[in-house]
N, C-alpha and C. Protein backbone atom coordinates (compact mmCIF):
# COMPACT_ATOMS: atom_id res chain seq x y z
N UNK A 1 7.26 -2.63 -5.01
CA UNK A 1 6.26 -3.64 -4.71
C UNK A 1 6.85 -5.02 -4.98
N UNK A 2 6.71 -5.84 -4.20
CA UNK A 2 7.12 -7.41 -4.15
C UNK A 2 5.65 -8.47 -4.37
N UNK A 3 6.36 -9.40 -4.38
CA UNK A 3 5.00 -10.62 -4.46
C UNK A 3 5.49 -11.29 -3.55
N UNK A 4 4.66 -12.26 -2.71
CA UNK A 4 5.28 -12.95 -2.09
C UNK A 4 4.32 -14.38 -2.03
N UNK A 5 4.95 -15.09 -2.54
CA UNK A 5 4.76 -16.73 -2.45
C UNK A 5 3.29 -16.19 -3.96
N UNK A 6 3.76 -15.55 -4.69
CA UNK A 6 2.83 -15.68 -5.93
C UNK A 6 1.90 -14.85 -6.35
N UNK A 7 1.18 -14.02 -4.81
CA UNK A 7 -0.20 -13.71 -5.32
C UNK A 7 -0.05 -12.77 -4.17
N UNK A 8 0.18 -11.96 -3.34
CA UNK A 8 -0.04 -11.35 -2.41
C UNK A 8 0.62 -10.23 -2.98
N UNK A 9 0.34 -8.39 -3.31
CA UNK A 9 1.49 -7.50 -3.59
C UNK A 9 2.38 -7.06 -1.93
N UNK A 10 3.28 -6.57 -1.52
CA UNK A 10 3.82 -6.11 -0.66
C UNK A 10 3.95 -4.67 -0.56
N UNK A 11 3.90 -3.56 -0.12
CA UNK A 11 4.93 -2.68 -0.11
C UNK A 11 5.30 -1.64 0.99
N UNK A 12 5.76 -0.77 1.43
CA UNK A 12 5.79 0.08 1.98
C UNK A 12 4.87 1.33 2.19
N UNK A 13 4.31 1.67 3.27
CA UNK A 13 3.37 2.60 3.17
C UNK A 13 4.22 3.72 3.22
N UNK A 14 3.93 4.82 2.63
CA UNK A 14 4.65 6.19 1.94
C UNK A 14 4.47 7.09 3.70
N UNK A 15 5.79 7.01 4.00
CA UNK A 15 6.09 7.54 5.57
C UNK A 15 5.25 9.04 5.51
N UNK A 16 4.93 9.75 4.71
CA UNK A 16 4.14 11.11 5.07
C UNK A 16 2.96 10.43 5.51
N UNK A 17 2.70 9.88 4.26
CA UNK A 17 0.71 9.58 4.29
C UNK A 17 0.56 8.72 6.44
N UNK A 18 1.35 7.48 6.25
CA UNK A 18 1.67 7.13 7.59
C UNK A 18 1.43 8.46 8.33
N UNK A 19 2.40 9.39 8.55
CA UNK A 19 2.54 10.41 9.57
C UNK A 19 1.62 11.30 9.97
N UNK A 20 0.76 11.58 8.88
CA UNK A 20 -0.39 12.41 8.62
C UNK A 20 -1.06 11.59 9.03
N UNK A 21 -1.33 10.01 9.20
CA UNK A 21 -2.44 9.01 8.97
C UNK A 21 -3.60 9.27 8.13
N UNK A 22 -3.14 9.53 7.13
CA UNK A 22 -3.96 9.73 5.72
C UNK A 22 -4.39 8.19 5.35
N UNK A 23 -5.33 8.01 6.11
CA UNK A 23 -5.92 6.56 5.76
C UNK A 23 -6.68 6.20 4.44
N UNK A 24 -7.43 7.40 3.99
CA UNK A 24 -7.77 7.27 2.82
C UNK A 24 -6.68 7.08 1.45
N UNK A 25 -5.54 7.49 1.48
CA UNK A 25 -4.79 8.06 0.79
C UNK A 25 -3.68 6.01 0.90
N UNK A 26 -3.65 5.77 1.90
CA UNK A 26 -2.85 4.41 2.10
C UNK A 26 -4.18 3.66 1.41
N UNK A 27 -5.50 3.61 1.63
CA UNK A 27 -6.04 2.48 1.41
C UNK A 27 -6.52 2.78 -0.35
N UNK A 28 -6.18 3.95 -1.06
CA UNK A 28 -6.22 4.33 -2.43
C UNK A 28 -5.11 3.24 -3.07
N UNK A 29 -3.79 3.69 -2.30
CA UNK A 29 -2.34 2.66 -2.99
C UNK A 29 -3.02 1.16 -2.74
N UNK A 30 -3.21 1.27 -1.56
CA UNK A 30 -3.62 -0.50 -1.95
C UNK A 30 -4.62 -1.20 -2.55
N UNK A 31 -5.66 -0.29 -2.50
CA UNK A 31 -6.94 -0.89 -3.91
C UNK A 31 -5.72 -0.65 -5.33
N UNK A 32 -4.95 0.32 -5.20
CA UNK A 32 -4.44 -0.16 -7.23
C UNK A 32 -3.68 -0.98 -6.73
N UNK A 33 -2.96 -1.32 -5.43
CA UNK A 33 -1.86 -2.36 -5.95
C UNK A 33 -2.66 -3.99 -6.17
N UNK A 34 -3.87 -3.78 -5.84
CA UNK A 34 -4.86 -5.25 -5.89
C UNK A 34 -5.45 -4.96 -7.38
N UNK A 35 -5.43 -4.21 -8.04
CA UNK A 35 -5.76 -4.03 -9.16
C UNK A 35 -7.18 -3.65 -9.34
């Protein structure tokens, strides 16, 4: 995970969850990466 210009997290979505389109499962990582 990166920051960029301070306040934004970055990261890569985990290529299974992508492949599967496990949308629930991508939008889980990004509610913790917002804390």
């Amino acid at each position: 995970t990166d920051v960029v210009n301070g306040s934004i997290p970055v990261t890569v979505i985990d290529v299974v969850d992508y492949g599967r389109m496990n949308g629930e499962k991508v939008l889980d990582v990004a509610l913790n990466l917002l804390g």
